[in-house]
Structures are given as structure tokens and as C-alpha cells.
PDB file of N, CA and C in Angstrom:
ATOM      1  N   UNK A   1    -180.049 -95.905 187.175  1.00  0.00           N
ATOM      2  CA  UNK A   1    -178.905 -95.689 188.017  1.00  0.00           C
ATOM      3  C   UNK A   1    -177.979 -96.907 187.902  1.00  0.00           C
ATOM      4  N   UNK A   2    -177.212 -96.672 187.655  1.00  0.00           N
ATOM      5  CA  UNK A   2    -175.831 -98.283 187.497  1.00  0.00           C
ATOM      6  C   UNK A   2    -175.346 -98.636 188.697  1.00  0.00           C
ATOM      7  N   UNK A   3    -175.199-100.019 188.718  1.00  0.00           N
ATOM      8  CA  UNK A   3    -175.176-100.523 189.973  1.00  0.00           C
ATOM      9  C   UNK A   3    -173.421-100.341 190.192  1.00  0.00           C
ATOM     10  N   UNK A   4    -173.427-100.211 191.452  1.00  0.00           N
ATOM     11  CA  UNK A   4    -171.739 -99.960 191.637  1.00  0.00           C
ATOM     12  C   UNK A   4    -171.331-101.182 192.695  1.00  0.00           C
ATOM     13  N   UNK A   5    -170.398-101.654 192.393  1.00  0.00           N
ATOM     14  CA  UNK A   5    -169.573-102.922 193.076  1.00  0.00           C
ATOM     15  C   UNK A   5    -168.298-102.617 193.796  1.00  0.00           C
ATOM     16  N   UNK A   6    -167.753-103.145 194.745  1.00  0.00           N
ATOM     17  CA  UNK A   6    -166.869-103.454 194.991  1.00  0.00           C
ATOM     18  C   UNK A   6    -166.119-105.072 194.900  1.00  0.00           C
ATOM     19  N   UNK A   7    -164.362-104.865 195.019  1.00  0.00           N
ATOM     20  CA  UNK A   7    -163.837-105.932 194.677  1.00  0.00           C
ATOM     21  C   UNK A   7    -164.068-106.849 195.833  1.00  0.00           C
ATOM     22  N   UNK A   8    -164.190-107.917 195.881  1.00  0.00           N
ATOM     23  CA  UNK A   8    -164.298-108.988 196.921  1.00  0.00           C
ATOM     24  C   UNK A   8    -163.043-109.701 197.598  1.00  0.00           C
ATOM     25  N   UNK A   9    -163.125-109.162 198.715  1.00  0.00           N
ATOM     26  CA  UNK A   9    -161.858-109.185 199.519  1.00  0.00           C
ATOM     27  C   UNK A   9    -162.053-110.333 200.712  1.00  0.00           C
ATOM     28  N   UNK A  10    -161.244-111.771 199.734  1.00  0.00           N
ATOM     29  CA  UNK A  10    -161.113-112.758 200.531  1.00  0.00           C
ATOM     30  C   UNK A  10    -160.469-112.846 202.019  1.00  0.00           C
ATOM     31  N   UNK A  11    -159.647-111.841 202.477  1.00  0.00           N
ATOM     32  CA  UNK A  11    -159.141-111.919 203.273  1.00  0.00           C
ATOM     33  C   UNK A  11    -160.157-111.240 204.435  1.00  0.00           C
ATOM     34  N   UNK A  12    -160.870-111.077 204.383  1.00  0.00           N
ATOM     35  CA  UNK A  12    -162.370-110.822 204.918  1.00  0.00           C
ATOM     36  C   UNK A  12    -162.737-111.820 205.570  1.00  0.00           C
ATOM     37  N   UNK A  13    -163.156-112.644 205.005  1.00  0.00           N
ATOM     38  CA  UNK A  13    -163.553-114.376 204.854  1.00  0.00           C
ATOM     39  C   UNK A  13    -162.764-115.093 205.845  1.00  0.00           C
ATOM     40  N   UNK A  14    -161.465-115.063 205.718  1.00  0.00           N
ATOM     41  CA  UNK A  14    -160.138-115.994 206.025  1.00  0.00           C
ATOM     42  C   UNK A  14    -160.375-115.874 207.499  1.00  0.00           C
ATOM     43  N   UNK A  15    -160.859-115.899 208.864  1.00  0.00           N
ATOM     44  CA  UNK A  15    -161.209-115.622 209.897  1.00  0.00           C
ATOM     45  C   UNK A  15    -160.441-116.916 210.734  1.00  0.00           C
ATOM     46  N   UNK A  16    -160.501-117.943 210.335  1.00  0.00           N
ATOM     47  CA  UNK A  16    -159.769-119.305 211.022  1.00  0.00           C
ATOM     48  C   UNK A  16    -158.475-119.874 210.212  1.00  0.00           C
ATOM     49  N   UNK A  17    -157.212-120.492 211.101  1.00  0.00           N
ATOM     50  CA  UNK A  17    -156.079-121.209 210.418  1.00  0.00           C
ATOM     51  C   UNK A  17    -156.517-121.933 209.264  1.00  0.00           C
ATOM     52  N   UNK A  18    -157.812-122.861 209.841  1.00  0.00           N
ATOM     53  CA  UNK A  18    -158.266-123.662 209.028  1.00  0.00           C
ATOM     54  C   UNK A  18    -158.668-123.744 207.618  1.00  0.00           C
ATOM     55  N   UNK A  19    -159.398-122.181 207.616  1.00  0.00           N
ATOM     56  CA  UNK A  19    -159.893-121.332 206.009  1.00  0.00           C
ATOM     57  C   UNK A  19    -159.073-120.858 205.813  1.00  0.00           C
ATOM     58  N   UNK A  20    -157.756-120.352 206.227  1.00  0.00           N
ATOM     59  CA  UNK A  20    -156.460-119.804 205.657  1.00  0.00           C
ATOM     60  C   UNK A  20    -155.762-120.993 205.116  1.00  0.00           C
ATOM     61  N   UNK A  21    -155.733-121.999 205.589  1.00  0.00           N
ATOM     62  CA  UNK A  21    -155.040-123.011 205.623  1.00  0.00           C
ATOM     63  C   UNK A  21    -155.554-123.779 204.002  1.00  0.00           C
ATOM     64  N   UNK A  22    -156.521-123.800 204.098  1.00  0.00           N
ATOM     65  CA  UNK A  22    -157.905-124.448 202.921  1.00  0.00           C
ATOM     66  C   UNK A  22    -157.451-123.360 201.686  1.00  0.00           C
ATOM     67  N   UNK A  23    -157.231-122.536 201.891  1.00  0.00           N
ATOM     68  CA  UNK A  23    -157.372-121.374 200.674  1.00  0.00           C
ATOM     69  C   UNK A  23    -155.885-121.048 199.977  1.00  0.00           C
ATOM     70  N   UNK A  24    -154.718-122.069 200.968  1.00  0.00           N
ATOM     71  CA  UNK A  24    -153.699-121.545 200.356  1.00  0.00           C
ATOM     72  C   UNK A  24    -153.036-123.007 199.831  1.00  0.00           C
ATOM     73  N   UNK A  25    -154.109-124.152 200.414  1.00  0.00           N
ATOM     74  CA  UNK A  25    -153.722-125.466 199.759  1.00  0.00           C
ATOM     75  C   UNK A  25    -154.573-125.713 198.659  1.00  0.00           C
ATOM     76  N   UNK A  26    -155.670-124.952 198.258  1.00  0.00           N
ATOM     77  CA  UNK A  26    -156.173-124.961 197.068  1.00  0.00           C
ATOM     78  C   UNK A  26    -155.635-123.899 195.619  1.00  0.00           C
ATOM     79  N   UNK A  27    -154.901-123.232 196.051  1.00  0.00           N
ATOM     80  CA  UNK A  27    -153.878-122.237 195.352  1.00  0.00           C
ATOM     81  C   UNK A  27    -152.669-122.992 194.763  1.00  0.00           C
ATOM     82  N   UNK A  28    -152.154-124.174 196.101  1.00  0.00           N
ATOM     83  CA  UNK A  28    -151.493-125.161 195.680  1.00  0.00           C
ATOM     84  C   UNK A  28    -151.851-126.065 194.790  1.00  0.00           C
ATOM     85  N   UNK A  29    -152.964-126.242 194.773  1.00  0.00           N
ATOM     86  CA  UNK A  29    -153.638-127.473 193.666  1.00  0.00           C
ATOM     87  C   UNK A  29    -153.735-126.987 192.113  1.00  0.00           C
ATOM     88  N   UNK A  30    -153.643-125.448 192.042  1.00  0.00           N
ATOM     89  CA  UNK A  30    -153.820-125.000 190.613  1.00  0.00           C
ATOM     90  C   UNK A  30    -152.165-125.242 190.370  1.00  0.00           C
ATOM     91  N   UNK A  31    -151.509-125.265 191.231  1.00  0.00           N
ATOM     92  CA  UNK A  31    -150.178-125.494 190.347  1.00  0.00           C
ATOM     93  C   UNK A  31    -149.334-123.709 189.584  1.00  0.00           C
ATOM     94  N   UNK A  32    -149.899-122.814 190.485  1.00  0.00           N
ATOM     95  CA  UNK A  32    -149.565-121.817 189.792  1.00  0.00           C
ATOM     96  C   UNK A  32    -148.654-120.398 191.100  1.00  0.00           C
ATOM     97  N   UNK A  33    -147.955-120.121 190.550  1.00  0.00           N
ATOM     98  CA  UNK A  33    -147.071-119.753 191.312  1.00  0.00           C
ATOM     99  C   UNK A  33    -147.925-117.961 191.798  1.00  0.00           C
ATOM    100  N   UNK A  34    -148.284-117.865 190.774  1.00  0.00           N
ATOM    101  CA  UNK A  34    -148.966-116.356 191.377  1.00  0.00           C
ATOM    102  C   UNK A  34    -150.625-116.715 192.367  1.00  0.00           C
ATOM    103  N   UNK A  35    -151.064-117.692 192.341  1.00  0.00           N
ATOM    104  CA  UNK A  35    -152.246-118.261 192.802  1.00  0.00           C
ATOM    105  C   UNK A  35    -151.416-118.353 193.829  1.00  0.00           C
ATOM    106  N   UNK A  36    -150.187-118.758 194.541  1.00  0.00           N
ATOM    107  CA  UNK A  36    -149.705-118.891 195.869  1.00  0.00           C
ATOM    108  C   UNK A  36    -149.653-117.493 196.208  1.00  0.00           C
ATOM    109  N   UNK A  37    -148.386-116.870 195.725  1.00  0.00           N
ATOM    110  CA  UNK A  37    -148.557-115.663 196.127  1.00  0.00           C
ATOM    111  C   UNK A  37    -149.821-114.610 196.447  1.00  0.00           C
ATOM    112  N   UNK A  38    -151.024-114.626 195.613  1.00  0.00           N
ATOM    113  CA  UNK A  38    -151.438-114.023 196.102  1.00  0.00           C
ATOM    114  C   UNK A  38    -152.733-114.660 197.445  1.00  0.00           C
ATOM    115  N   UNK A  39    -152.709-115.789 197.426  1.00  0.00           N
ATOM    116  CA  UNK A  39    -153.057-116.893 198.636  1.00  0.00           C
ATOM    117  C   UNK A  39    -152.636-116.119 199.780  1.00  0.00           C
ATOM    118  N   UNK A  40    -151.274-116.170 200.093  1.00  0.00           N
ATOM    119  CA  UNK A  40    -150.374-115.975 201.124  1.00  0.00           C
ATOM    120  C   UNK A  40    -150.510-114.180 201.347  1.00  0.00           C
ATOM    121  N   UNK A  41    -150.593-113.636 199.890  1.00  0.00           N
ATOM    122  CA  UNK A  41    -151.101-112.122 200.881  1.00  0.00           C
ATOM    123  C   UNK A  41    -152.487-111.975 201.209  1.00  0.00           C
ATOM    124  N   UNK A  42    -153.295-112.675 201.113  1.00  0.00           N
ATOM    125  CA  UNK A  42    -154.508-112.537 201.547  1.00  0.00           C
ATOM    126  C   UNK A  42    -155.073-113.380 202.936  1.00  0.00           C
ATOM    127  N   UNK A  43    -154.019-114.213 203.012  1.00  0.00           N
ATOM    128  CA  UNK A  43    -153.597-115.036 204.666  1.00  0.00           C
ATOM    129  C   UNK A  43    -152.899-113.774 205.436  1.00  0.00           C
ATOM    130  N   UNK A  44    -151.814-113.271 204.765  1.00  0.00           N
ATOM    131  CA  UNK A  44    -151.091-112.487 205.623  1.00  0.00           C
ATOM    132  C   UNK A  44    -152.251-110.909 205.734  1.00  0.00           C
ATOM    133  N   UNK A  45    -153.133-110.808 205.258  1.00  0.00           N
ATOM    134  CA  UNK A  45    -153.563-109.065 205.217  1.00  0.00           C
ATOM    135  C   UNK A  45    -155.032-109.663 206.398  1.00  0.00           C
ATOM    136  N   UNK A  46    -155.368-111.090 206.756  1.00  0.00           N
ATOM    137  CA  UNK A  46    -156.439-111.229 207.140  1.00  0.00           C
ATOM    138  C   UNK A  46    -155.649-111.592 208.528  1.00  0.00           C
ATOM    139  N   UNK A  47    -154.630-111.794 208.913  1.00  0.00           N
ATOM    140  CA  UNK A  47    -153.680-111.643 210.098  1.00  0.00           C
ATOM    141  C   UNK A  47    -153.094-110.366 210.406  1.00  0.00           C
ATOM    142  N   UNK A  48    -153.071-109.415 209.634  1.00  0.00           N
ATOM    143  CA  UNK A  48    -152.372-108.320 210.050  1.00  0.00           C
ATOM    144  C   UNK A  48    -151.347-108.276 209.273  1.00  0.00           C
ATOM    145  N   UNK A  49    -151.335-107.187 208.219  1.00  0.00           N
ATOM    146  CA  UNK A  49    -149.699-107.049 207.387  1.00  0.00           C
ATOM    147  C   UNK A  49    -148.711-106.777 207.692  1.00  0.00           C
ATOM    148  N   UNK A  50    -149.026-105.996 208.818  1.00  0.00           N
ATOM    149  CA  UNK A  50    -148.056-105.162 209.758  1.00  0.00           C
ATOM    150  C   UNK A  50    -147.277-106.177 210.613  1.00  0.00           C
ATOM    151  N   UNK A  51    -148.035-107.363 211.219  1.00  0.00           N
ATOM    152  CA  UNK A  51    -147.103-108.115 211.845  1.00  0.00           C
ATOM    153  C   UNK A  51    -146.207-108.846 211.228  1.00  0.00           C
ATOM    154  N   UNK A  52    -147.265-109.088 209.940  1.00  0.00           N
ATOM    155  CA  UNK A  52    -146.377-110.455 208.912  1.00  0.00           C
ATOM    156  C   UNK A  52    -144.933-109.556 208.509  1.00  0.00           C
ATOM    157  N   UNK A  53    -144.993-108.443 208.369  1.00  0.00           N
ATOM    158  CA  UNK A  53    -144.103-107.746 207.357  1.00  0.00           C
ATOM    159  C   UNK A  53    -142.961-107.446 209.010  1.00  0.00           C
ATOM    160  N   UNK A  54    -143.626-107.611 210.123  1.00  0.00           N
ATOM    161  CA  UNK A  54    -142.522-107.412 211.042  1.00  0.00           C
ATOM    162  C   UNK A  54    -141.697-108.881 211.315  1.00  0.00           C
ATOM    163  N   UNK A  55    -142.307-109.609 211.518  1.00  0.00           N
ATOM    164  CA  UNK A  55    -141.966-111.119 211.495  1.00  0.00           C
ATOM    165  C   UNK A  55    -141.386-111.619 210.340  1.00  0.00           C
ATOM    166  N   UNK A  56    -141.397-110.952 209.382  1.00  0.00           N
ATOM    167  CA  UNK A  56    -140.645-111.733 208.315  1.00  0.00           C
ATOM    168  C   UNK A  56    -139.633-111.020 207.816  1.00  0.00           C
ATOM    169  N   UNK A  57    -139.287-109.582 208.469  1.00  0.00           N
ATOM    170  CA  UNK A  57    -138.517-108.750 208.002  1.00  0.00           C
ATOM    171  C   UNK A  57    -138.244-108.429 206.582  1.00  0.00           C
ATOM    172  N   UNK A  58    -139.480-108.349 206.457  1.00  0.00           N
ATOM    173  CA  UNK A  58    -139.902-107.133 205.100  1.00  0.00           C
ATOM    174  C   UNK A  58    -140.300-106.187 205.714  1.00  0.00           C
ATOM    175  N   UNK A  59    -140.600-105.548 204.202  1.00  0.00           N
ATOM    176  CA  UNK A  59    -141.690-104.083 204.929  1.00  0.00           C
ATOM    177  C   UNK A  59    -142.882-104.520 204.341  1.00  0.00           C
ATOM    178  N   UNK A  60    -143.855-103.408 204.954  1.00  0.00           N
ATOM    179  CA  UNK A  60    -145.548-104.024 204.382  1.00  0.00           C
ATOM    180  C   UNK A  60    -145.461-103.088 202.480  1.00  0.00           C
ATOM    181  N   UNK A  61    -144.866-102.482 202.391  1.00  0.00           N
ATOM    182  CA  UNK A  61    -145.181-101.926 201.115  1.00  0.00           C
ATOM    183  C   UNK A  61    -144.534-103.101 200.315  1.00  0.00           C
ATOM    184  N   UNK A  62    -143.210-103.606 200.596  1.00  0.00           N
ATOM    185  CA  UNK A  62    -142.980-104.724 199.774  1.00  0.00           C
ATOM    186  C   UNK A  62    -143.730-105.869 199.861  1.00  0.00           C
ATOM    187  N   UNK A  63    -144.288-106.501 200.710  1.00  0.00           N
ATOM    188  CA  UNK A  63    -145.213-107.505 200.782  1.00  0.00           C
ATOM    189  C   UNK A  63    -146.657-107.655 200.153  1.00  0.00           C
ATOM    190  N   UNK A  64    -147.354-105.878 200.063  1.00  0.00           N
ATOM    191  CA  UNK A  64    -148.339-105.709 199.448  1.00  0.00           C
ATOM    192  C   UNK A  64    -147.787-105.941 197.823  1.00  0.00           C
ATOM    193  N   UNK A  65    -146.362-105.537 197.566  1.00  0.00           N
ATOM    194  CA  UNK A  65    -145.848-105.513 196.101  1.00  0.00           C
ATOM    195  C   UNK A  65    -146.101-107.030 195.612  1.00  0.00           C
ATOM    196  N   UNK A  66    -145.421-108.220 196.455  1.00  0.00           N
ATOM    197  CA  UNK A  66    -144.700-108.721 196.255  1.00  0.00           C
ATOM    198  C   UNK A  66    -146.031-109.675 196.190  1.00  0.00           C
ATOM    199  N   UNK A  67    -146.921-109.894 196.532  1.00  0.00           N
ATOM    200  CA  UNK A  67    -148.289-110.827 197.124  1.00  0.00           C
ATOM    201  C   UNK A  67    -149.131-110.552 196.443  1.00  0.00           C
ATOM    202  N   UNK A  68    -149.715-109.686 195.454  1.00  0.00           N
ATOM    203  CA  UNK A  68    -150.155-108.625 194.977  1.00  0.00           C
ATOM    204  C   UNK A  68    -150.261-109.632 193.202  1.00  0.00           C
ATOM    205  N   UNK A  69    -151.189-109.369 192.428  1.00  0.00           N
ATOM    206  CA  UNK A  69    -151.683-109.969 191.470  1.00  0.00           C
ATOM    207  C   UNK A  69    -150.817-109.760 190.491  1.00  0.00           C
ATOM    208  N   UNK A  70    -149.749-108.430 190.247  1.00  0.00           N
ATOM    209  CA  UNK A  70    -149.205-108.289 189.485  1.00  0.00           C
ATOM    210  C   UNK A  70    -147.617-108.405 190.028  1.00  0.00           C
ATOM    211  N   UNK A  71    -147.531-108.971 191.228  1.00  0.00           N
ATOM    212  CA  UNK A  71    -146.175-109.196 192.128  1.00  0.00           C
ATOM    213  C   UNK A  71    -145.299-110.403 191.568  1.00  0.00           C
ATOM    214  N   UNK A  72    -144.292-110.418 191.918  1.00  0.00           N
ATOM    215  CA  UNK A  72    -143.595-111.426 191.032  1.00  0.00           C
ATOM    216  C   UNK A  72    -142.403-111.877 192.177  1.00  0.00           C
ATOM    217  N   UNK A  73    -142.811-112.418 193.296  1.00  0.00           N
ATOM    218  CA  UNK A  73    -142.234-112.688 194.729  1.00  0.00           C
ATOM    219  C   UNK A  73    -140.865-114.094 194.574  1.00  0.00           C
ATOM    220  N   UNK A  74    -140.118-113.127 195.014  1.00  0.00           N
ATOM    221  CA  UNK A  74    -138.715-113.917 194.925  1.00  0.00           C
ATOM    222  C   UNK A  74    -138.787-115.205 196.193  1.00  0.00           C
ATOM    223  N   UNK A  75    -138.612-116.634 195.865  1.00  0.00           N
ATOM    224  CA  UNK A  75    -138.792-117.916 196.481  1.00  0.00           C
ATOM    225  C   UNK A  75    -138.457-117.430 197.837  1.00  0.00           C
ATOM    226  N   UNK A  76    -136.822-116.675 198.330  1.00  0.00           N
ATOM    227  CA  UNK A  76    -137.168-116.448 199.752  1.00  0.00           C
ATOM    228  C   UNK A  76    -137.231-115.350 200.687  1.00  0.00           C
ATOM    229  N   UNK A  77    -138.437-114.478 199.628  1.00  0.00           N
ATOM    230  CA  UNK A  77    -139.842-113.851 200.210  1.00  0.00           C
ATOM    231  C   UNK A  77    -140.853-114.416 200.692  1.00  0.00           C
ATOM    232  N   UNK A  78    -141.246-115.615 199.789  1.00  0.00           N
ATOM    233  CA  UNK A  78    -142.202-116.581 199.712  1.00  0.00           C
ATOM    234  C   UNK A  78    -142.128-117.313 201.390  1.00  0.00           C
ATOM    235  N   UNK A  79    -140.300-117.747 201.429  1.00  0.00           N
ATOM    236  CA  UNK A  79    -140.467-118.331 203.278  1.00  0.00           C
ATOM    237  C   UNK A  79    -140.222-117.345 203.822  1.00  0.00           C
ATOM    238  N   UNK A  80    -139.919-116.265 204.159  1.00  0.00           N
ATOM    239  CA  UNK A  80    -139.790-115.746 205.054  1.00  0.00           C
ATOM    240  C   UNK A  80    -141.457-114.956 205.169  1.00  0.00           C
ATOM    241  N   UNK A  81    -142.263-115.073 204.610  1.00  0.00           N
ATOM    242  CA  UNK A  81    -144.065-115.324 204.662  1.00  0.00           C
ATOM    243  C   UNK A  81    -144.110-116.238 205.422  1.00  0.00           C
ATOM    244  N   UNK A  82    -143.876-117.395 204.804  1.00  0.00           N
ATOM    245  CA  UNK A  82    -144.462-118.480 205.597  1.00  0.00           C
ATOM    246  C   UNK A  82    -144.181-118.790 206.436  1.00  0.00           C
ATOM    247  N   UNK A  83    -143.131-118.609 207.181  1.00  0.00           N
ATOM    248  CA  UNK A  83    -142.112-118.451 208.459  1.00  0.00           C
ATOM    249  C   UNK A  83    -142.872-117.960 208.767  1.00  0.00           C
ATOM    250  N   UNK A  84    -143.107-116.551 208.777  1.00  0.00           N
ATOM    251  CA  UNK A  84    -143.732-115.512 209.399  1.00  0.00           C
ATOM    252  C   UNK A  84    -145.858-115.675 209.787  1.00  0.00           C
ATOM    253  N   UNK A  85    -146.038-116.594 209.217  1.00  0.00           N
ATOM    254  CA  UNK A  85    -147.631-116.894 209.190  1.00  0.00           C
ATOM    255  C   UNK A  85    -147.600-118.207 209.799  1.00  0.00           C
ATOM    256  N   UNK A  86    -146.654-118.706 210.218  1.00  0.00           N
ATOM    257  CA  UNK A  86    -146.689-120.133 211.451  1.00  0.00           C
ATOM    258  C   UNK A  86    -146.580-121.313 210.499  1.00  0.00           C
ATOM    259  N   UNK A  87    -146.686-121.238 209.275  1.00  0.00           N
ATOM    260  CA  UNK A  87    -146.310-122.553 208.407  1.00  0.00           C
ATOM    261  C   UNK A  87    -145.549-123.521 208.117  1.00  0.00           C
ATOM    262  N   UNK A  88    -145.336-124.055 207.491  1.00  0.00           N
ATOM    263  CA  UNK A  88    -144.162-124.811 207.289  1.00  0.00           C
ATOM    264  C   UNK A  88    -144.383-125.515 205.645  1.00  0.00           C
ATOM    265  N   UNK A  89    -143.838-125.854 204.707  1.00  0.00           N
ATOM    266  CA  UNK A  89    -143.386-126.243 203.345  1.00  0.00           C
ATOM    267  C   UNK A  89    -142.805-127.682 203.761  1.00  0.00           C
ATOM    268  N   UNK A  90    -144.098-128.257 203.296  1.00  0.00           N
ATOM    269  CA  UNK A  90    -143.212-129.864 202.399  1.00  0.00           C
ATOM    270  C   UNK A  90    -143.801-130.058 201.453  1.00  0.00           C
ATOM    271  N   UNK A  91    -142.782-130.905 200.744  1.00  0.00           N
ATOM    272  CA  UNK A  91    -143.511-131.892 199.238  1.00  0.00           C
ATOM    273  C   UNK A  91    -143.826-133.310 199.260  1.00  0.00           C
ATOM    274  N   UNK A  92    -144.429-133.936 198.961  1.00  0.00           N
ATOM    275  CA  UNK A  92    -144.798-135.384 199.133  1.00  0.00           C
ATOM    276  C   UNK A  92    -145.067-136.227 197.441  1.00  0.00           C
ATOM    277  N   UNK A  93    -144.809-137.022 197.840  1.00  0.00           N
ATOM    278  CA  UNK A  93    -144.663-137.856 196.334  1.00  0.00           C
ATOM    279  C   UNK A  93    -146.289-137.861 196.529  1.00  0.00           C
TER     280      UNK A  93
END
């Protein structure tokens, strides 16, 4: 009988700011722009998509698009996420 799997859904996991927080500054450390994006939809789907996508004035079908592995999220989609998930963006030398 073949064993059957499912995909592993970090946003499961993400239960505290702190592990949301941890998971989207290590996304930052790869240096890769789709590793954020899809960081931030898996912060936003373990908060509720529905709120993020009300708070940030998207919709949730674009946010699932846009956060999404094959999404390609325009910079201010990106803040009006992070707006919307209590964050804030700086850079530091």
C-alpha cells in the first residue's frame, strides 16, 4: 500500500508573534524576495486571511495569489501586509 502525505503547512506551527516573527526574519536572512513573500502569507493565513486581506485592503484571493510560491507580489502589497500584520520595515547597516 503507498504511503500518502500531505504538504506541511507552516502556518499551523506559527501560533505566537514571536514564531511568526522568527520565521519571517529568517526568510529575511536568505536574502530572497519570494522566501518573504511567501513568509508573510503563511504569518498572514496563521492570523486569519480574511482579516489580513480586510486590513490591508486587498482581497483574500489576491493575497493567496500574491504570497503564494508562484506569486510575484508588487513592493506595496508587500506593506500594505505588513501594515496589516502589526509590523513595521527597517534596514540597518
Amino acid at each position: 500500500m503507498p504511503l500518502k502525505t500531505t504538504k506541511f503547512a507552516l502556518q499551523v506551527h506559527l501560533k505566537s508573534d514571536q514564531q511568526q516573527l522568527a520565521s519571517l526574519e529568517a526568510a529575511l536572512e536568505e536574502g530572497d524576495a519570494k522566501s518573504v513573500a511567501v513568509a508573510l502569507g503563511d504569518i498572514a493565513r496563521a492570523k486569519g486571511m480574511s482579516a489580513v486581506a480586510k486590513d490591508s485592503g486587498l482581497t483574500r484571493e489576491a493575497l493567496y495569489k500574491a504570497l503564494s510560491e508562484k506569486g510575484d507580489p508588487k513592493l506595496s502589497t508587500l506593506f500594505s501586509v505588513v501594515t496589516a500584520l502589526g509590523l513595521k520595515v527597517s534596514i540597518a547597516a
